[in-house]
C-alpha atoms as a PDB file:
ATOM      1  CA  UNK A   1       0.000   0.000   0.000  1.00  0.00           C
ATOM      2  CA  UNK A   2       1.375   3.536  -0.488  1.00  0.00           C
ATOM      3  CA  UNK A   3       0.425   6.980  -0.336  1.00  0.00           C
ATOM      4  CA  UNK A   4       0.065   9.632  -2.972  1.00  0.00           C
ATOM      5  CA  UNK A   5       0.110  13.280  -3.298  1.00  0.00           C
ATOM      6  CA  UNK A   6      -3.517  13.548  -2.237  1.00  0.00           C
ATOM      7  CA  UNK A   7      -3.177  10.957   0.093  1.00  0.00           C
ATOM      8  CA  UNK A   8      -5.121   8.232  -1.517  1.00  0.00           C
ATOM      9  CA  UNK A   9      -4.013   4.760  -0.740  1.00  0.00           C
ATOM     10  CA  UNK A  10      -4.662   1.806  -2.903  1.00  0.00           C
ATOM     11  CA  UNK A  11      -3.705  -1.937  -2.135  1.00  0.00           C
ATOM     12  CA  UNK A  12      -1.246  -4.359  -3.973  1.00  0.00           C
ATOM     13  CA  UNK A  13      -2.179  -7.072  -5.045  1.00  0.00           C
ATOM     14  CA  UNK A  14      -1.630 -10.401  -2.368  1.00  0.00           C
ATOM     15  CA  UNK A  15       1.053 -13.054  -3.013  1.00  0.00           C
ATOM     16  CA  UNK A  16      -1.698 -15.516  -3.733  1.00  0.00           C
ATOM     17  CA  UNK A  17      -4.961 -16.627  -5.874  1.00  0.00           C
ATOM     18  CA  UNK A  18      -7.401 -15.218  -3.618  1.00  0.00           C
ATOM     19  CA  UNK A  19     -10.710 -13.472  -4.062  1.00  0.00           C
ATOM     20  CA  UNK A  20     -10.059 -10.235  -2.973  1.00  0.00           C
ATOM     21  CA  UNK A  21      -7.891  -9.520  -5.974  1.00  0.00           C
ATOM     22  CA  UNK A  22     -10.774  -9.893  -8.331  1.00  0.00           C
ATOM     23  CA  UNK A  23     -12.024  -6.346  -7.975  1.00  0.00           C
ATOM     24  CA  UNK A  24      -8.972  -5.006  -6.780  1.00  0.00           C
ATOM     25  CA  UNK A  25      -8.389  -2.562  -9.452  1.00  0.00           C
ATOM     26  CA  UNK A  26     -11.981  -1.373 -10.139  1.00  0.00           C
ATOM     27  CA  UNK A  27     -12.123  -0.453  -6.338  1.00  0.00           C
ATOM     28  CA  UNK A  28      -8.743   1.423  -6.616  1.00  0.00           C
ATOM     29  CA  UNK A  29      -9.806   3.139  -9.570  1.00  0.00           C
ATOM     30  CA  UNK A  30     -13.421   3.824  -7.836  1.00  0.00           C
ATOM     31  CA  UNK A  31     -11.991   5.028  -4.107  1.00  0.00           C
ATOM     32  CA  UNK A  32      -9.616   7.157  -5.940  1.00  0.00           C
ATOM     33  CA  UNK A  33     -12.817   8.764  -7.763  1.00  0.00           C
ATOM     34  CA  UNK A  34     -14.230   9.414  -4.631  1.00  0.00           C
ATOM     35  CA  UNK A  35     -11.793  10.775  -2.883  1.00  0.00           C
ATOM     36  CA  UNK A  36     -10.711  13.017  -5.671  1.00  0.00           C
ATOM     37  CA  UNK A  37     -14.242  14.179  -5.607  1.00  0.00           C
ATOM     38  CA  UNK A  38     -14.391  14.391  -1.990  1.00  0.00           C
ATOM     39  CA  UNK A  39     -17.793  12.574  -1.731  1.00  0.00           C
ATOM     40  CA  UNK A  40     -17.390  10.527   1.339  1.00  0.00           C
ATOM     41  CA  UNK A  41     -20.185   7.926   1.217  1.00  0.00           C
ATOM     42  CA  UNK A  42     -23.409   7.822   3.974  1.00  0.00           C
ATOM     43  CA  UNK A  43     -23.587   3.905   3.963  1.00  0.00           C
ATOM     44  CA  UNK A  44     -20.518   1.884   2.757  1.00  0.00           C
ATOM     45  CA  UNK A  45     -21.367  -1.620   2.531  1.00  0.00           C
ATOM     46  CA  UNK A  46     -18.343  -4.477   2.434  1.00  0.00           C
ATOM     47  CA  UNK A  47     -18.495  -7.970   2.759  1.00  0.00           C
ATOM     48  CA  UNK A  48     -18.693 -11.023   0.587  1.00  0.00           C
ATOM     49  CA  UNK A  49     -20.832 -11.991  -2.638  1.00  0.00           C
ATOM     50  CA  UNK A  50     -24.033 -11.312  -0.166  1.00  0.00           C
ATOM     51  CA  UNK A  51     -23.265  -8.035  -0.139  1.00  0.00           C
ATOM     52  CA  UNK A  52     -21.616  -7.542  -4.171  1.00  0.00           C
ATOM     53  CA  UNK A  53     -25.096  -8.906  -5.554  1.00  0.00           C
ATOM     54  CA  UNK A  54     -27.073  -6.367  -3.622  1.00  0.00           C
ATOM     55  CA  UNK A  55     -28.565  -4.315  -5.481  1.00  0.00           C
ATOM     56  CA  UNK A  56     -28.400  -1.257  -2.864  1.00  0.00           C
ATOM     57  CA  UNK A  57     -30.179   1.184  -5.295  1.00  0.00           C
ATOM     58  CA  UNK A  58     -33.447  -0.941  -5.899  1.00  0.00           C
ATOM     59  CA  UNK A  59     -34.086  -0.976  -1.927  1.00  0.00           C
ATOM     60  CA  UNK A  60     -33.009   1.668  -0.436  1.00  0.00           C
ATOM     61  CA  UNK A  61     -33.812   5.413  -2.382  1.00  0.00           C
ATOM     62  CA  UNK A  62     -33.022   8.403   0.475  1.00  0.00           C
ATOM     63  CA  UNK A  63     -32.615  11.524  -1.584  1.00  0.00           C
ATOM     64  CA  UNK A  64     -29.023  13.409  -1.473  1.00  0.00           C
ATOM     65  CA  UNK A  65     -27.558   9.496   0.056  1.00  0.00           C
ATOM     66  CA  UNK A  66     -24.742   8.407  -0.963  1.00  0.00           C
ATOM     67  CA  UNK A  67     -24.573   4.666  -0.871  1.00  0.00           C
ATOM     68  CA  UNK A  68     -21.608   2.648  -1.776  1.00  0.00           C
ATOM     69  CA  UNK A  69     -21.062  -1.557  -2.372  1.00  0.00           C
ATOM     70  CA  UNK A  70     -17.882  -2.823  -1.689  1.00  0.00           C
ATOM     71  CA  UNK A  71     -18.423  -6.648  -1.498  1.00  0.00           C
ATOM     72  CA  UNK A  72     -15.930  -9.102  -3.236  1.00  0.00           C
ATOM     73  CA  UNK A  73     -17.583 -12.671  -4.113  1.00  0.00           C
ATOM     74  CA  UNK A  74     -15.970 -15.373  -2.229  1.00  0.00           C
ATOM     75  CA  UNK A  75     -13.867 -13.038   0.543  1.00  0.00           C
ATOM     76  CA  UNK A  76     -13.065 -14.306   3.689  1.00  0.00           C
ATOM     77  CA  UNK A  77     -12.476 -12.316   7.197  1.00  0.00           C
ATOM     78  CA  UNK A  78      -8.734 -13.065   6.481  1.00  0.00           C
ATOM     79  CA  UNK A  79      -8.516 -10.189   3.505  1.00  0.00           C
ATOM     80  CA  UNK A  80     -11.322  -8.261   4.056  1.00  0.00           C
ATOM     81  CA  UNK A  81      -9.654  -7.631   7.329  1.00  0.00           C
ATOM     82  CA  UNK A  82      -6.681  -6.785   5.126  1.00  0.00           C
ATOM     83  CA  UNK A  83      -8.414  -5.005   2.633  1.00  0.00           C
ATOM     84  CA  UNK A  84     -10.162  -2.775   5.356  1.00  0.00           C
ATOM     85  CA  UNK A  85      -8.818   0.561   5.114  1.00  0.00           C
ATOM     86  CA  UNK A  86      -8.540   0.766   1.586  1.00  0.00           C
ATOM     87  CA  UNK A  87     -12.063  -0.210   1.040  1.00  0.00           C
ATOM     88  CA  UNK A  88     -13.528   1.483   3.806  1.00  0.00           C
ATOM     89  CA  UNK A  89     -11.931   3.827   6.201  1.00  0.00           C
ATOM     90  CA  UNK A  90      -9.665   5.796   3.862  1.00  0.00           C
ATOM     91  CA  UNK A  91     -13.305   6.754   2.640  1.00  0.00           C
ATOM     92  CA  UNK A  92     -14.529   8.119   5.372  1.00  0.00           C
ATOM     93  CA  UNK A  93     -17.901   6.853   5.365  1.00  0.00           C
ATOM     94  CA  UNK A  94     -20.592   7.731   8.098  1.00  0.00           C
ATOM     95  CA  UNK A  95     -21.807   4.359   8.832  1.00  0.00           C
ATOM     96  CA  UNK A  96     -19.764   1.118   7.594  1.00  0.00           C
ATOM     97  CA  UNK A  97     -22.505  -1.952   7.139  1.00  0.00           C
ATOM     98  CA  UNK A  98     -20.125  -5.132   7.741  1.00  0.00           C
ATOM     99  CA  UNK A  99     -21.071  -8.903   6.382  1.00  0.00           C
ATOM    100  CA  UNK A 100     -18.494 -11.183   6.435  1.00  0.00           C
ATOM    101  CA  UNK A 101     -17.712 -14.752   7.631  1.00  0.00           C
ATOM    102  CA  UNK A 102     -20.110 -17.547   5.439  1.00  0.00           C
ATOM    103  CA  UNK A 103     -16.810 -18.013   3.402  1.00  0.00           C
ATOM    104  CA  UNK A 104     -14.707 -19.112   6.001  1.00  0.00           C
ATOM    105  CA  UNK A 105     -16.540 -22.148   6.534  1.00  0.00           C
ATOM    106  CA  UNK A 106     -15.384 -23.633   3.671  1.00  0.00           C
ATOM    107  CA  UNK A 107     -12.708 -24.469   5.046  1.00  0.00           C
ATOM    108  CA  UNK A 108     -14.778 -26.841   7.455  1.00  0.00           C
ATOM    109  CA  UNK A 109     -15.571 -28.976   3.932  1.00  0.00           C
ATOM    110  CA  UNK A 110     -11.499 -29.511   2.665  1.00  0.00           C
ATOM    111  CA  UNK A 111     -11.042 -30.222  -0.747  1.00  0.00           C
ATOM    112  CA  UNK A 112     -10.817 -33.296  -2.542  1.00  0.00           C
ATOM    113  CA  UNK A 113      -9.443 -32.481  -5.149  1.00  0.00           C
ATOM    114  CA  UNK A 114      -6.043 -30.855  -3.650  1.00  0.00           C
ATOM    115  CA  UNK A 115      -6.413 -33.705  -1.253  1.00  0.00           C
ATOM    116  CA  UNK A 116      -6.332 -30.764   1.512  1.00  0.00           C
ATOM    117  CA  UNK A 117      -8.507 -31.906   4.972  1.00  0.00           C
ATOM    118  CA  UNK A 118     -10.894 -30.327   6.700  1.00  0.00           C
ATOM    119  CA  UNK A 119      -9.478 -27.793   8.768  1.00  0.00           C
ATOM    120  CA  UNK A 120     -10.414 -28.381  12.982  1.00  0.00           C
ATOM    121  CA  UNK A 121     -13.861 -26.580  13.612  1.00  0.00           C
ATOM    122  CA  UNK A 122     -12.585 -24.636  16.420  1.00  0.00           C
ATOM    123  CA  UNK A 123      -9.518 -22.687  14.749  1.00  0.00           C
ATOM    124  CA  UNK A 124     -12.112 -21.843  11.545  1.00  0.00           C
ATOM    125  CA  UNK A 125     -14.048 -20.406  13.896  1.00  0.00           C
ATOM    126  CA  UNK A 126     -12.054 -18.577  16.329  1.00  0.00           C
ATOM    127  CA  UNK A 127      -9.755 -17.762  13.407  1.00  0.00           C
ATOM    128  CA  UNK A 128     -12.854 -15.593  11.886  1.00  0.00           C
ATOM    129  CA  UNK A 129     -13.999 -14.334  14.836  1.00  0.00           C
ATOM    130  CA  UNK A 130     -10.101 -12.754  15.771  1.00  0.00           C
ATOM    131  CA  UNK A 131     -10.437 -11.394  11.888  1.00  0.00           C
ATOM    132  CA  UNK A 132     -13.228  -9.342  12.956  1.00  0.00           C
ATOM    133  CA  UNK A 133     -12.235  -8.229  16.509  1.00  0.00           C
ATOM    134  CA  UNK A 134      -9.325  -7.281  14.316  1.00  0.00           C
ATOM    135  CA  UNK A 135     -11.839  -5.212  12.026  1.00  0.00           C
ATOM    136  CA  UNK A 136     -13.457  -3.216  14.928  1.00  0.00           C
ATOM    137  CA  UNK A 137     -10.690  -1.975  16.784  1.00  0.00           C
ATOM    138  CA  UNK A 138      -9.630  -0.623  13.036  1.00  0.00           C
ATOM    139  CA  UNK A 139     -13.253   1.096  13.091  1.00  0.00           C
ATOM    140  CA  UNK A 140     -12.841   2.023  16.269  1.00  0.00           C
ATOM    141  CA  UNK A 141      -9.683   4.116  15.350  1.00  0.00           C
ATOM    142  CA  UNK A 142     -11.300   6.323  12.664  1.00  0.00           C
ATOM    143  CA  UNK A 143     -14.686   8.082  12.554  1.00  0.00           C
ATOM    144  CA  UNK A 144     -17.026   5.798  10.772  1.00  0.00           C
ATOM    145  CA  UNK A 145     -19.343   3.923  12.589  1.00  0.00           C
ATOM    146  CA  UNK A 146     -19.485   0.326  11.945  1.00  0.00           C
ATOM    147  CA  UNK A 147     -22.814  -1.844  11.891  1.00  0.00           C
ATOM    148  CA  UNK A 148     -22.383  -5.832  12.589  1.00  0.00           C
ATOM    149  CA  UNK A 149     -24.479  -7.845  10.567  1.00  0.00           C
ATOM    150  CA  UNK A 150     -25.297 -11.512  11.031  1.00  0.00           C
ATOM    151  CA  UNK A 151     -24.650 -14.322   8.542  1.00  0.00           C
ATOM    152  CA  UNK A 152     -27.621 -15.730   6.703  1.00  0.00           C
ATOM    153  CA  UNK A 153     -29.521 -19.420   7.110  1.00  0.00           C
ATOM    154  CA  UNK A 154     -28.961 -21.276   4.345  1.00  0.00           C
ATOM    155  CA  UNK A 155     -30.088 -24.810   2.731  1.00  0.00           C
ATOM    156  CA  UNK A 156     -27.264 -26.315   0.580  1.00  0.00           C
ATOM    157  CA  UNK A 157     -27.633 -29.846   1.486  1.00  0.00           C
ATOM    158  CA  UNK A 158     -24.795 -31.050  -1.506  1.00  0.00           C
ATOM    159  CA  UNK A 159     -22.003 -29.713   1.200  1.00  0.00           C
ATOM    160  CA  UNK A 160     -19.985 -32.271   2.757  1.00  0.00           C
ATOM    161  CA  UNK A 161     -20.226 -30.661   5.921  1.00  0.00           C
ATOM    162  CA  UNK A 162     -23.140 -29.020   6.129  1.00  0.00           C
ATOM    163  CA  UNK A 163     -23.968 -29.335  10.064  1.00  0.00           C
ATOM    164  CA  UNK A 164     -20.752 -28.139  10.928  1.00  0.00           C
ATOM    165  CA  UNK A 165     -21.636 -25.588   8.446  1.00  0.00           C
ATOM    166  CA  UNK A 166     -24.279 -24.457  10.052  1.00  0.00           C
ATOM    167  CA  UNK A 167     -23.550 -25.009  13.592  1.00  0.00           C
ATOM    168  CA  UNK A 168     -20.484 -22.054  12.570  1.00  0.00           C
ATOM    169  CA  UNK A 169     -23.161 -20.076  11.397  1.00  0.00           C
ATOM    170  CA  UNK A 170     -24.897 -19.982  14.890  1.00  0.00           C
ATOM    171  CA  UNK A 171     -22.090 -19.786  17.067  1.00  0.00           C
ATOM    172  CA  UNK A 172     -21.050 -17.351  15.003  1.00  0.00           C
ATOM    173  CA  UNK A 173     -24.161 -15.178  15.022  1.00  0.00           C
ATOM    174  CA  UNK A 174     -24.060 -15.454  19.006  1.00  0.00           C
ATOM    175  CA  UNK A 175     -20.679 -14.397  19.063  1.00  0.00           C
ATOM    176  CA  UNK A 176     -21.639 -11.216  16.189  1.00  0.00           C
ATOM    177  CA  UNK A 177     -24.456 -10.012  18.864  1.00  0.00           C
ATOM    178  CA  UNK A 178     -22.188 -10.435  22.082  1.00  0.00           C
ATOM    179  CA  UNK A 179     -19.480  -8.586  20.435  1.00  0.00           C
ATOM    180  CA  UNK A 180     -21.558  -5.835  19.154  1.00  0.00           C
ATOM    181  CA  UNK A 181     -22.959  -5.398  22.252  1.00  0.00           C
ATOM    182  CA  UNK A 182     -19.793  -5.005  24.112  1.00  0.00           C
ATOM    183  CA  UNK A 183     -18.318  -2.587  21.866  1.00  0.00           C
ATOM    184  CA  UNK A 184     -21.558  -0.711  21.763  1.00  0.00           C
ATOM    185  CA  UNK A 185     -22.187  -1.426  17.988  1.00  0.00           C
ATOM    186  CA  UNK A 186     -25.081  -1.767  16.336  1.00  0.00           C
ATOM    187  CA  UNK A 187     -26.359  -5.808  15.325  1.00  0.00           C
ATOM    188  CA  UNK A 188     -28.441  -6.128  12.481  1.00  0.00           C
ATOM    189  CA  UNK A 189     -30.108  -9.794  12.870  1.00  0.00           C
ATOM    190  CA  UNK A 190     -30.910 -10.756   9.541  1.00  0.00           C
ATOM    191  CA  UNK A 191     -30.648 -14.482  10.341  1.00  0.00           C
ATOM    192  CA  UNK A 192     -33.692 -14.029  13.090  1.00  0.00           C
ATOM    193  CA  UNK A 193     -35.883 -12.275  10.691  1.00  0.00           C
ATOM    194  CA  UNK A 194     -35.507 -14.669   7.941  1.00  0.00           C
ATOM    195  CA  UNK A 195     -35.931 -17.540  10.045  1.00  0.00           C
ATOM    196  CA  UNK A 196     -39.125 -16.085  11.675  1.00  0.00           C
ATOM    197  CA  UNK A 197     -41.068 -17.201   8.107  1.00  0.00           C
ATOM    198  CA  UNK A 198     -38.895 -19.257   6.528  1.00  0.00           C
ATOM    199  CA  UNK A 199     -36.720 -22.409   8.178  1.00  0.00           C
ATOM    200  CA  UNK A 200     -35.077 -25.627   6.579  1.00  0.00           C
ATOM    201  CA  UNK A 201     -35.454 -26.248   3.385  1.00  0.00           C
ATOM    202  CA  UNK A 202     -37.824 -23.826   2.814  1.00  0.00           C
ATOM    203  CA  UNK A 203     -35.122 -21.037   3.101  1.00  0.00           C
ATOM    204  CA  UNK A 204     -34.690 -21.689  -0.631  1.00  0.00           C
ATOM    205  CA  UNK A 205     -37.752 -19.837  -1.391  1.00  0.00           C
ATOM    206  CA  UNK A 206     -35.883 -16.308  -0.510  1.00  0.00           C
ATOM    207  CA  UNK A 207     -32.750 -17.414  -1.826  1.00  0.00           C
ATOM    208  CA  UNK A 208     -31.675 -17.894  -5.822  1.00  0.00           C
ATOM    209  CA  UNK A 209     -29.537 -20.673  -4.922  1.00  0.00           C
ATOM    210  CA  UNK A 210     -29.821 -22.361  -1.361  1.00  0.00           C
ATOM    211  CA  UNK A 211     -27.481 -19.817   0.013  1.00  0.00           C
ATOM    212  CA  UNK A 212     -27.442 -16.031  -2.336  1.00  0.00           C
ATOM    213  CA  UNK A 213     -30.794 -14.042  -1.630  1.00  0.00           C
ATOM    214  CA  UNK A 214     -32.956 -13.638  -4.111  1.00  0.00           C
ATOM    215  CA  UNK A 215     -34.967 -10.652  -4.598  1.00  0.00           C
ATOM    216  CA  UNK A 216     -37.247 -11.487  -1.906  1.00  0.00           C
ATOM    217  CA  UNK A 217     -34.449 -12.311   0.724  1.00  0.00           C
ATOM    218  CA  UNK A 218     -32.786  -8.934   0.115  1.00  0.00           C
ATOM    219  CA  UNK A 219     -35.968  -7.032   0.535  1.00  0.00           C
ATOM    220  CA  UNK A 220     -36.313  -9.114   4.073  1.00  0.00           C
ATOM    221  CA  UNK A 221     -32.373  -7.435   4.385  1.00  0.00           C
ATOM    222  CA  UNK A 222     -33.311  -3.978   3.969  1.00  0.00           C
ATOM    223  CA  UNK A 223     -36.537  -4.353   6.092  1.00  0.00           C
ATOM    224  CA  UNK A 224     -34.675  -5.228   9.257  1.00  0.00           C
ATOM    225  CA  UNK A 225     -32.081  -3.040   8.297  1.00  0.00           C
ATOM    226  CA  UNK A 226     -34.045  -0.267   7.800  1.00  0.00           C
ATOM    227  CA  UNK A 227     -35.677  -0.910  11.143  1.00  0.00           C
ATOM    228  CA  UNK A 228     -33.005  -1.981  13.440  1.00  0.00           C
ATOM    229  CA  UNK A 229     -31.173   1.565  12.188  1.00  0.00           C
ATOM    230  CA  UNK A 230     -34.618   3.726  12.582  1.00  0.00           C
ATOM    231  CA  UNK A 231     -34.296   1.867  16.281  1.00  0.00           C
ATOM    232  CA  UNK A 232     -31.370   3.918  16.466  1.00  0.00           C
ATOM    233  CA  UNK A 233     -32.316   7.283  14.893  1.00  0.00           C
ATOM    234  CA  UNK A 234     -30.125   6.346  11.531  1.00  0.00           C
ATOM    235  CA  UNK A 235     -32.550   6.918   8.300  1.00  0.00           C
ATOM    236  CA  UNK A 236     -31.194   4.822   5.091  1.00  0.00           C
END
């Protein structure tokens, strides 16, 4: 990472094939724009491919609000904690809307086909949750306030490992809440509010593919988020 004249920063590329480096040089090219322009963004949105597929502009339509998507398919804690600043902070958004974490659990299934094993259930987990600790006390050091989201139910029943799947989902979700709470965050509990109509299987109904929301399940998204941030005198 370096810094220019007017201070922009932009992020090299990492050492391996990850996600994050698929949209690294639109978003350079696009926080550059933005800060040249000196539009710092209302609502900043980062995450994973829950977030990129979000089509932020067909749900939520404030006048004179500057909304912004910064969500990389297939990220992981591990490099959207890296990828933090760059995407977010140097920004300067108001409010930073964080979902991260379903990707991690892949790890949980292995792969077969690099002959790697499935890594212990424990270190996935605590390894994501760290990540994210990591992520608030970055927040924490700038003026943007960040929003915790939870991760989403989901039916995909052709994972290997899709208990342990979902049991990370849960604990992580309990563990999103508590920490919000103690760092006196706001939680946005999508999971609750989907599951409230639609459990099991029949979570494919809001979802295009067992896991992605579909244009129902994002509408559920921006319902709760619209009302858990009216809860807290935030209009989006």
């Amino acid at each position: 990472m370096f810094n220019t004249s007017d201070e922009y920063s932009r992020l090299e590329y990492f050492t391996e094939n990850v996600a994050a480096d698929s949209r690294r040089k639109e978003f350079d090219i696009k926080n550059h724009s933005l800060i040249h322009a000196k539009k710092n963004p209302d609502f900043l949105f980062i995450g994973d491919s829950i977030t990129q597929y979000w089509e932020l502009d067909a749900y939520f339509q404030t006048a004179n609000t500057l909304l912004i998507n910064r969500g990389i398919a297939g990220d992981t804690t591990t490099y959207l904690k890296k990828r933090f600043f760059v995407d977010a902070l140097q920004l300067h958004p108001k409010y930073c809307i964080l979902g991260i974490g379903i990707n991690d659990s892949i790890d949980l299934e292995g792969d077969y086909w690099k002959q790697l094993k499935p890594k212990p259930y424990d270190i996935v987990l605590s390894n994501a949750q760290q990540n994210i600790a990591d992520i608030i006390v970055q927040a924490k050091s700038s003026t943007t306030s960040l929003i915790i989201t939870s991760l989403l139910p989901f039916s995909v029943p052709v994972f290997l490992h899709e208990q342990d799947r979902k049991k990370y989902v849960n604990e992580m979700n309990v563990w999103l809440e508590n920490t919000a709470k103690h760092n006196n965050l706001i939680f946005v509990d999508y999971y609750s509010a989907i599951t409230k109509i639609y459990e099991g299987n029949s979570v494919r109904l809001i979802t295009y593919d067992g896991l992605h929301p579909n244009a129902l399940g994002y509408q559920i998204m921006a319902d709760t988020l619209k009302n858990t941030l009216y809860q807290n005198n935030i209009q989006i």
